[in-house]
N, C-alpha and C. Protein backbone atom coordinates (compact mmCIF):
# COMPACT_ATOMS: atom_id res chain seq x y z
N UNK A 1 -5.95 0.79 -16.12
CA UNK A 1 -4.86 1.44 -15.41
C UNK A 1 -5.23 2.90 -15.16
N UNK A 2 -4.85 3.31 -13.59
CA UNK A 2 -4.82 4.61 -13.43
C UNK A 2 -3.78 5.18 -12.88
N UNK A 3 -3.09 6.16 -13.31
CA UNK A 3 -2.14 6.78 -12.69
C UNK A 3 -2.15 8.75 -12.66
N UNK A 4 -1.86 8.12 -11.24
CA UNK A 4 -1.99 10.11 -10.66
C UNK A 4 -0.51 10.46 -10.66
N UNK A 5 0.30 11.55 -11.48
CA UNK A 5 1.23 12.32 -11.62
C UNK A 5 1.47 13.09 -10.49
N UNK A 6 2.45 12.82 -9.60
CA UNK A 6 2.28 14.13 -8.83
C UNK A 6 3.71 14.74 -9.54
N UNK A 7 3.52 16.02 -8.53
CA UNK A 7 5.42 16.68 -9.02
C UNK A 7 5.61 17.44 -7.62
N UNK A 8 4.56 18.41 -6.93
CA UNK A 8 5.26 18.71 -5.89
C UNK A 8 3.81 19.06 -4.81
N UNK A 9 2.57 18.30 -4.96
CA UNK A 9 1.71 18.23 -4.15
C UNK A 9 1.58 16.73 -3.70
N UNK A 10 0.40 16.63 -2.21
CA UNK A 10 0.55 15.24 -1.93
C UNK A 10 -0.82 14.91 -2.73
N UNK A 11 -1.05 13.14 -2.65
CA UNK A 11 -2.53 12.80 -2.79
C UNK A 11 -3.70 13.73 -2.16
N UNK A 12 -4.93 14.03 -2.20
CA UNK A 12 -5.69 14.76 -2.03
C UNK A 12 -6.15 14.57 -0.42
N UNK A 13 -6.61 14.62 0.84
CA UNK A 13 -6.70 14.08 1.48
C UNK A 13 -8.00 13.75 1.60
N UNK A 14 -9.11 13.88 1.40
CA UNK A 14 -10.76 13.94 1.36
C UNK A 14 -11.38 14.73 0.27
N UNK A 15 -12.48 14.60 1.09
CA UNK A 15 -13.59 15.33 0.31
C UNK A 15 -14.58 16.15 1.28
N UNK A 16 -14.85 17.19 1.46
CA UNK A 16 -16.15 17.90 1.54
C UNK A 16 -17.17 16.91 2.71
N UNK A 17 -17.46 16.01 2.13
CA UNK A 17 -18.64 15.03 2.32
C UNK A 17 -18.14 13.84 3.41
N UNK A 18 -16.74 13.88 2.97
CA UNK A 18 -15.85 12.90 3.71
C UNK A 18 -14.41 12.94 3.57
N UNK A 19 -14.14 13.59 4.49
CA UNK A 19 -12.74 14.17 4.98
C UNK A 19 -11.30 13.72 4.66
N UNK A 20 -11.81 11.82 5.35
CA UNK A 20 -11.13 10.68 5.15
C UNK A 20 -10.53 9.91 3.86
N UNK A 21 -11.48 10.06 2.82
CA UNK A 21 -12.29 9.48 1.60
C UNK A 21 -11.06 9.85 0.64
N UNK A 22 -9.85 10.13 0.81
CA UNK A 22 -8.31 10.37 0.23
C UNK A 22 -8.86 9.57 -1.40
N UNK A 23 -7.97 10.95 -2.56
CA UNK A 23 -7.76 10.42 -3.14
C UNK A 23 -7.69 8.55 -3.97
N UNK A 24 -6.83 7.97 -3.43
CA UNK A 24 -6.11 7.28 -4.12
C UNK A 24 -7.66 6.18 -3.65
N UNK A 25 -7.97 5.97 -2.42
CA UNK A 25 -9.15 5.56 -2.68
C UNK A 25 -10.52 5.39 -3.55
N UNK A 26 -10.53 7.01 -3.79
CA UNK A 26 -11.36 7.29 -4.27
C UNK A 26 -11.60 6.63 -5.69
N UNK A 27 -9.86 6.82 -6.37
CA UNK A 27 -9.58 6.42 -7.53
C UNK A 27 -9.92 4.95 -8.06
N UNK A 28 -9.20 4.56 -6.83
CA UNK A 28 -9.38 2.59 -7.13
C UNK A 28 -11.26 2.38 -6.71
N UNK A 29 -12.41 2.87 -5.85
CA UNK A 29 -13.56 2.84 -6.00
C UNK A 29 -14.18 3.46 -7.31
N UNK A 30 -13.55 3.74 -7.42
CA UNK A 30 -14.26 4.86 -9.15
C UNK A 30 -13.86 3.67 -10.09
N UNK A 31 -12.39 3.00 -10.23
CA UNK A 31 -12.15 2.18 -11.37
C UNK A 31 -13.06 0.59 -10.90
N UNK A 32 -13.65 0.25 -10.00
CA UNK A 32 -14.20 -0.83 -9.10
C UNK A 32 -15.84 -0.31 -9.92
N UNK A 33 -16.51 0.89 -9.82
CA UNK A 33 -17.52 0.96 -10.00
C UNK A 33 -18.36 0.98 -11.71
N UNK A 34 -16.54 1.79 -12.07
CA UNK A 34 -16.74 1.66 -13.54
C UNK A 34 -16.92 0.24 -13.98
N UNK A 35 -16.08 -1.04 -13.64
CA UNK A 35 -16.45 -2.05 -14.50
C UNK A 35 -17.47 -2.59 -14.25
N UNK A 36 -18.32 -2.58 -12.73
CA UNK A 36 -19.40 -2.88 -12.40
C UNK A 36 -20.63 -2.18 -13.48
N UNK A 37 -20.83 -1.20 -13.68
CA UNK A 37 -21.35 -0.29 -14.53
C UNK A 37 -21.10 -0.86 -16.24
N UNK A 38 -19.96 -1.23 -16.55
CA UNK A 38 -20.22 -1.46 -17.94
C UNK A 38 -19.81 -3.20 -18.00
N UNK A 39 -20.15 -3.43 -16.64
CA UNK A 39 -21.13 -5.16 -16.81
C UNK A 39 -19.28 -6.11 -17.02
N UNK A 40 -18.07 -5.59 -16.49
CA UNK A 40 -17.27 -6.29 -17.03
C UNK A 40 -16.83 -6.81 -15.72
N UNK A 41 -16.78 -8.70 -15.82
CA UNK A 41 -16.55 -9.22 -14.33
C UNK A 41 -15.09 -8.78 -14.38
N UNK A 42 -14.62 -8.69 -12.67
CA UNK A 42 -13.29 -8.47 -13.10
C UNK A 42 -11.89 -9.39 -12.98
N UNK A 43 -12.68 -10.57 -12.99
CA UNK A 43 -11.94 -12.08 -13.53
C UNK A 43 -11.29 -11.98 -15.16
N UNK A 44 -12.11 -11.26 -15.99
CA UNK A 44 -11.99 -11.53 -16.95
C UNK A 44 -11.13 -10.40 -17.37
N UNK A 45 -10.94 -9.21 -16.32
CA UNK A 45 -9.49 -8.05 -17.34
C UNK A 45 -7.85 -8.83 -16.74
N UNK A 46 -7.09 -8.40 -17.86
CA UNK A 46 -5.95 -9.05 -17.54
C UNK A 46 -4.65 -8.48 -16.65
N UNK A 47 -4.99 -6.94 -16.47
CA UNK A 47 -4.31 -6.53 -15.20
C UNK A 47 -5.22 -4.93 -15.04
N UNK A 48 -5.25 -5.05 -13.77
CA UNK A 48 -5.70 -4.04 -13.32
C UNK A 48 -4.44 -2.83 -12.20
N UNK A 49 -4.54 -1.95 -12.66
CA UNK A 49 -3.28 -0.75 -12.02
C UNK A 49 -3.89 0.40 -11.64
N UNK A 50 -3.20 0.86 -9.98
CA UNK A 50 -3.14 2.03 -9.41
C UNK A 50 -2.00 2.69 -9.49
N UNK A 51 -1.19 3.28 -9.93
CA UNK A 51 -0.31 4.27 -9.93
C UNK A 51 -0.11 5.44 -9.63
N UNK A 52 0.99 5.96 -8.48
CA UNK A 52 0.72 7.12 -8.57
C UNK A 52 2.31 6.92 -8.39
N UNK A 53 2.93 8.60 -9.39
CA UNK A 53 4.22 8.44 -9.95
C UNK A 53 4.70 10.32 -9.04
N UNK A 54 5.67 10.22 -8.44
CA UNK A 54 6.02 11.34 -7.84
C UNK A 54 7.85 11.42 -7.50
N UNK A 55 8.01 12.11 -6.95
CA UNK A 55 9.45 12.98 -7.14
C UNK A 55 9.76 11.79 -5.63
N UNK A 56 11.39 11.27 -6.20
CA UNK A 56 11.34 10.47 -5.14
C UNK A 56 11.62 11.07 -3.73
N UNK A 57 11.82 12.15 -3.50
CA UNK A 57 12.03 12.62 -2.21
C UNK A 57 11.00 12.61 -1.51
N UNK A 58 9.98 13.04 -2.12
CA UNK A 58 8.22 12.74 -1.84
C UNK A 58 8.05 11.55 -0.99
N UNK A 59 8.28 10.19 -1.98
CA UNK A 59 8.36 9.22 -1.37
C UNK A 59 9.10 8.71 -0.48
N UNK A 60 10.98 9.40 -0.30
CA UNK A 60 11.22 9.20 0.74
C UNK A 60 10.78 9.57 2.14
N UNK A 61 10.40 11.23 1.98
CA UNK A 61 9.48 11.52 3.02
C UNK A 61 8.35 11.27 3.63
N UNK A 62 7.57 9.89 2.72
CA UNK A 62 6.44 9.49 3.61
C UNK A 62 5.65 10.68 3.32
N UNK A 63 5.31 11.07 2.02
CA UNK A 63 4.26 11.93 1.51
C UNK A 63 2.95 10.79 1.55
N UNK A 64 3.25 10.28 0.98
CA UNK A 64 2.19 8.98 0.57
C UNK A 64 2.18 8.18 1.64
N UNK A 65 2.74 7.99 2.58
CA UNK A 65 2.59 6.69 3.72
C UNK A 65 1.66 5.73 3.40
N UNK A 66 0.56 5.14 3.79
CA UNK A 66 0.16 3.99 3.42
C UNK A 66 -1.48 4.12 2.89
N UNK A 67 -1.04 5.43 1.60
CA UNK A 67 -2.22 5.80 0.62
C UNK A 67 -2.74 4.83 -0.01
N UNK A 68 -1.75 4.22 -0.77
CA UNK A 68 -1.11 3.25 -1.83
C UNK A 68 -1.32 2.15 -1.36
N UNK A 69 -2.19 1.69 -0.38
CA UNK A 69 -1.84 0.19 -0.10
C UNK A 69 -3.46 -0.76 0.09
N UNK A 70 -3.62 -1.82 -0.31
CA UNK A 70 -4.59 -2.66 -0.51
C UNK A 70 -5.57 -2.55 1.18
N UNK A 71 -4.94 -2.45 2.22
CA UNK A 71 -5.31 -2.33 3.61
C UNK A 71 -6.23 -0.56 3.80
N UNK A 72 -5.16 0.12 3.50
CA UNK A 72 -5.99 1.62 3.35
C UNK A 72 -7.07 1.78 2.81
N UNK A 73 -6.81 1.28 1.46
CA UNK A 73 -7.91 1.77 0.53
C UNK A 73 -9.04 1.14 0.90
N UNK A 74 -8.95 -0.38 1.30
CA UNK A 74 -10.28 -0.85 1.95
C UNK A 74 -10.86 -0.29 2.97
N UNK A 75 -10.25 0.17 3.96
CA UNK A 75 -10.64 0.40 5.29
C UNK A 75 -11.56 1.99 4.88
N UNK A 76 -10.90 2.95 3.95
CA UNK A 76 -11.30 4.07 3.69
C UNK A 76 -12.35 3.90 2.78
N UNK A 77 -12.90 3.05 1.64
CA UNK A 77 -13.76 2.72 1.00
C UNK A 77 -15.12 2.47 1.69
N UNK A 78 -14.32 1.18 2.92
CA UNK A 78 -15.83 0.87 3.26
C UNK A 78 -16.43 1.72 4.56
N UNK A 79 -15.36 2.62 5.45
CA UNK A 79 -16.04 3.78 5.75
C UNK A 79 -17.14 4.55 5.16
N UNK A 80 -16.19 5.15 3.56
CA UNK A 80 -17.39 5.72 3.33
C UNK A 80 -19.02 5.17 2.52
N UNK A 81 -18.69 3.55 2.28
CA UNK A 81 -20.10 3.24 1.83
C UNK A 81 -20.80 2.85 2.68
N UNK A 82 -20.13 2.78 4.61
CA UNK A 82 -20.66 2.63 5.98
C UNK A 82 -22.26 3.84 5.79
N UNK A 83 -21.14 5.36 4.98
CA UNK A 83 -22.41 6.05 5.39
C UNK A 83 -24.01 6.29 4.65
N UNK A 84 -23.94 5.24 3.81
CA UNK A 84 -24.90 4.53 3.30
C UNK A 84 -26.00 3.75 3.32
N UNK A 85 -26.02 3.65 5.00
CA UNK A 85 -26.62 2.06 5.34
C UNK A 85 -26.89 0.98 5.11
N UNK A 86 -26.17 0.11 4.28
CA UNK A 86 -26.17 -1.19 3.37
C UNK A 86 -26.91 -0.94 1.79
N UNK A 87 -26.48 0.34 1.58
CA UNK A 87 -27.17 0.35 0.07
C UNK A 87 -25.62 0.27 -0.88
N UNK A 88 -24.79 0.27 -0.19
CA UNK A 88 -23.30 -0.11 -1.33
C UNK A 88 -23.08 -1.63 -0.95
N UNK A 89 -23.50 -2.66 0.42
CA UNK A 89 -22.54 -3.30 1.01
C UNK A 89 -22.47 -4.51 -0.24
N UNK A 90 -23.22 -4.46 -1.16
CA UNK A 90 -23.34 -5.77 -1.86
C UNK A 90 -22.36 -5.55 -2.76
N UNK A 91 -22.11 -4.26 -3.49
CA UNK A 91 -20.89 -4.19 -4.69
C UNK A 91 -20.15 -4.08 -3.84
N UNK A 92 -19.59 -4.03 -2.74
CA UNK A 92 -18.43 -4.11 -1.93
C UNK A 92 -17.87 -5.17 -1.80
N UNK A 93 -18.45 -5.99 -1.79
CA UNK A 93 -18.24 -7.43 -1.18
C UNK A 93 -18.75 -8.41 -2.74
N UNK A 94 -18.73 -7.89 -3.62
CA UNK A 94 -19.55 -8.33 -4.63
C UNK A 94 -18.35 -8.23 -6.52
N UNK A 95 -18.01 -6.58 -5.66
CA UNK A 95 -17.01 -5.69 -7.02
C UNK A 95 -15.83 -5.68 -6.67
N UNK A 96 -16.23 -4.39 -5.46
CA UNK A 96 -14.94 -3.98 -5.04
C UNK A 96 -13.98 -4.65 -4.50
N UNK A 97 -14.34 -5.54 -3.63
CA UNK A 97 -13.06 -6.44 -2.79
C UNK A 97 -12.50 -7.30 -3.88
N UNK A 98 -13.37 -8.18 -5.02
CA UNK A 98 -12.40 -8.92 -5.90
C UNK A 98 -11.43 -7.89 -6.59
N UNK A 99 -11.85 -6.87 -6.72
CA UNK A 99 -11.37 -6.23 -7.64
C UNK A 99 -10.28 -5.52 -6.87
N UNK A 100 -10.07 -5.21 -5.45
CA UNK A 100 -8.77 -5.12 -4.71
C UNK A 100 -7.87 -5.73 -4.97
N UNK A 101 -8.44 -7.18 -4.66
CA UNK A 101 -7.81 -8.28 -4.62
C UNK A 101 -6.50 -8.42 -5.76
N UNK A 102 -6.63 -7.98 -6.84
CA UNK A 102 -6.53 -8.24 -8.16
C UNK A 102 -5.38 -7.09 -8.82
N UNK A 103 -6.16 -5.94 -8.27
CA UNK A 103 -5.37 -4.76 -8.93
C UNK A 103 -3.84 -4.37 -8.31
N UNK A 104 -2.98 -4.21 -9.10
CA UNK A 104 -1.57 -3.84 -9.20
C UNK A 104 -1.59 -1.95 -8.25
N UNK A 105 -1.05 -2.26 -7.10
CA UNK A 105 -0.91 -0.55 -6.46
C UNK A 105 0.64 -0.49 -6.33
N UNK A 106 0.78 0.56 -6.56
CA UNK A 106 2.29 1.12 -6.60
C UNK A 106 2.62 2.59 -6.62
N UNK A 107 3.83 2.91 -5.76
CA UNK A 107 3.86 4.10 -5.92
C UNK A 107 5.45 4.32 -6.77
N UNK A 108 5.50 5.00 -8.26
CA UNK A 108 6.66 4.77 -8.67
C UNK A 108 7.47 6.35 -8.46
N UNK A 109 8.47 6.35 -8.30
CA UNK A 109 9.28 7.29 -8.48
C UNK A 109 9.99 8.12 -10.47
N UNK A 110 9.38 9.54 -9.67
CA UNK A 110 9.67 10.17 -11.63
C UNK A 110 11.21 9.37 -12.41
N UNK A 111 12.10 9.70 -11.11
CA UNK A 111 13.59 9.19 -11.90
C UNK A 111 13.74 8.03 -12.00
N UNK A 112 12.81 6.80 -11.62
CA UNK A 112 13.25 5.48 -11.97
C UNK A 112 12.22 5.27 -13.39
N UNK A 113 11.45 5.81 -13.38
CA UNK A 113 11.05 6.10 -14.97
C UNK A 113 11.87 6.59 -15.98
N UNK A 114 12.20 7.85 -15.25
CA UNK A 114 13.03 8.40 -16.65
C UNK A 114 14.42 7.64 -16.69
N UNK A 115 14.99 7.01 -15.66
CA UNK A 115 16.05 6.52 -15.88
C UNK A 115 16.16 5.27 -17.13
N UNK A 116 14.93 4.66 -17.06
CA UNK A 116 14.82 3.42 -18.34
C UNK A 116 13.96 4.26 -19.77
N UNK A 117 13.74 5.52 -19.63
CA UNK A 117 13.18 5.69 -21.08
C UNK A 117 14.39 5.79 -21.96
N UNK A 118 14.11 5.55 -23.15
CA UNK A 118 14.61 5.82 -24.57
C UNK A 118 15.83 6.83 -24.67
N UNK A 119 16.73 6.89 -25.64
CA UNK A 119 17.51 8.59 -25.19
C UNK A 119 17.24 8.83 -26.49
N UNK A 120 15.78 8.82 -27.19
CA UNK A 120 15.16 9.41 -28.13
C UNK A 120 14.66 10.40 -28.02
N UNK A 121 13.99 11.18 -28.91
CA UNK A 121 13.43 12.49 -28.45
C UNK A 121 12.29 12.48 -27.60
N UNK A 122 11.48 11.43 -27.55
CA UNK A 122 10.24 11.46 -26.80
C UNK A 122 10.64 11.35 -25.37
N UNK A 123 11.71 10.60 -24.85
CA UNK A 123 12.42 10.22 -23.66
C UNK A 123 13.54 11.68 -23.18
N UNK A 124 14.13 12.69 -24.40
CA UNK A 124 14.79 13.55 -23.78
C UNK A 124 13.97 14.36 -23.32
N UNK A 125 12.38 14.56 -24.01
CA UNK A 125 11.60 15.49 -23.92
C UNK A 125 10.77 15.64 -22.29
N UNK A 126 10.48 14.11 -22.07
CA UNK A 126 9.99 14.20 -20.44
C UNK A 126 10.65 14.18 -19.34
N UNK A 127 12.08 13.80 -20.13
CA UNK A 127 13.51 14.62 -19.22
C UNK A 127 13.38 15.67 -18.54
N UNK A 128 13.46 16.22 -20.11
CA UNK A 128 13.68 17.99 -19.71
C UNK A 128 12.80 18.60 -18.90
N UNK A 129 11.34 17.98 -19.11
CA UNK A 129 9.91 18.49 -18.30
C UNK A 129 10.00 18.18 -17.56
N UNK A 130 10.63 16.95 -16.61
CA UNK A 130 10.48 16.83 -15.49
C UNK A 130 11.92 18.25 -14.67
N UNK A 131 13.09 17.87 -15.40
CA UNK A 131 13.76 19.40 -14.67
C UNK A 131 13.33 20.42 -14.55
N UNK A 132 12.96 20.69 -15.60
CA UNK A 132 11.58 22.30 -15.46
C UNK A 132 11.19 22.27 -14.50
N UNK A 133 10.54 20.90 -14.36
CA UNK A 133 9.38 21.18 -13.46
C UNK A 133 10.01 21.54 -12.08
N UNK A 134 11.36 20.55 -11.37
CA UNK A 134 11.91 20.43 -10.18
C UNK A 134 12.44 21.82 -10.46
N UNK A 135 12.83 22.95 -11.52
CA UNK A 135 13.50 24.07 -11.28
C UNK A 135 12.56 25.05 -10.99
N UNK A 136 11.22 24.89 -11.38
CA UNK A 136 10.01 25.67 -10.95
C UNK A 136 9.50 25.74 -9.60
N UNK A 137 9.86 24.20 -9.17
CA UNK A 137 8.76 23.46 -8.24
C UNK A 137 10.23 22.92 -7.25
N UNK A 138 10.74 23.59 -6.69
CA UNK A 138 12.28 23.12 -5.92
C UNK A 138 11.61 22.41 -4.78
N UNK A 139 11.94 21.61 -4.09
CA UNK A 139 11.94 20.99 -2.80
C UNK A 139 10.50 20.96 -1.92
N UNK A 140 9.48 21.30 -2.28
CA UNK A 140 8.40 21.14 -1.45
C UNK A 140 7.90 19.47 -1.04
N UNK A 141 8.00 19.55 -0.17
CA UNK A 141 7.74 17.81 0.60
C UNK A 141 6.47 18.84 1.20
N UNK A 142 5.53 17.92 1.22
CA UNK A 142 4.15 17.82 2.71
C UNK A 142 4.34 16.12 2.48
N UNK A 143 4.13 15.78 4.30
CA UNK A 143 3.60 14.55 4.42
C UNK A 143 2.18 14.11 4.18
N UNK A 144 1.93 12.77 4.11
CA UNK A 144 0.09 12.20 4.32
C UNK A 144 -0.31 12.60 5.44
N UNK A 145 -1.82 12.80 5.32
CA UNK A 145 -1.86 12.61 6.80
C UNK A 145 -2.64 11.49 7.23
């Protein structure tokens, strides 16, 4: 499982090298390459997760538009192992696509989290941090692009 926290920025949109190459992509190719790398098929893990957890206004605004989604991330992946000339295409079609296939993407909202935690101290505590944070961090929306 991976999950990116936002509170009042969007997903990243590129890189340097590749403009396109957004975050959340990047993330789910990085967790695709890691199990390739430590030899683990990925038939055999029992759930695989993308998460990214943000302020729901964020999400109502179409901060994230279609970062988060099994169609994006492919299309932006195999762009950038396009600029490779068939030296990725085999873990693509080999790692990465089962491993699309498979993995849990979602984009959750902070208050439908905090709404089911605990009203213990560990649950009042990421309460309170998340108000902080919205009293620090008031209203900034950017969309995806």
């Amino acid at each position: 499982m991976v999950t990116e926290a936002k509170l009042g920025s969007p997903l990243s949109a590129g890189t340097k090298n590749a403009p396109d190459y957004d975050q959340a992509a990047r993330n789910v190719a990085c967790m695709a390459h890691m199990l390739e790398l430590a030899r683990v098929d990925v038939a055999t893990v029992a759930r695989l997760g993308f998460y990214v957890i943000a302020p729901e206004r964020q999400i109502k605004a179409g901060v994230f538009g279609n970062l988060v989604t099994r169609a994006g991330i492919a299309r932006k992946v195999a762009a950038r192992i396009a600029q490779y000339q068939g030296q990725w295409d085999a873990w693509f079609a080999g790692t990465f696509e089962p491993m699309l296939q498979r993995i849990d993407l979602s984009v959750l909202s902070w208050e439908s989290i905090l709404a089911v935690l605990p009203n213990d101290e560990e649950g009042a505590g990421i309460r309170e941090f998340y108000s902080r944070c919205q009293q620090f961090n008031p209203g900034r929306v950017e969309r995806a692009v």
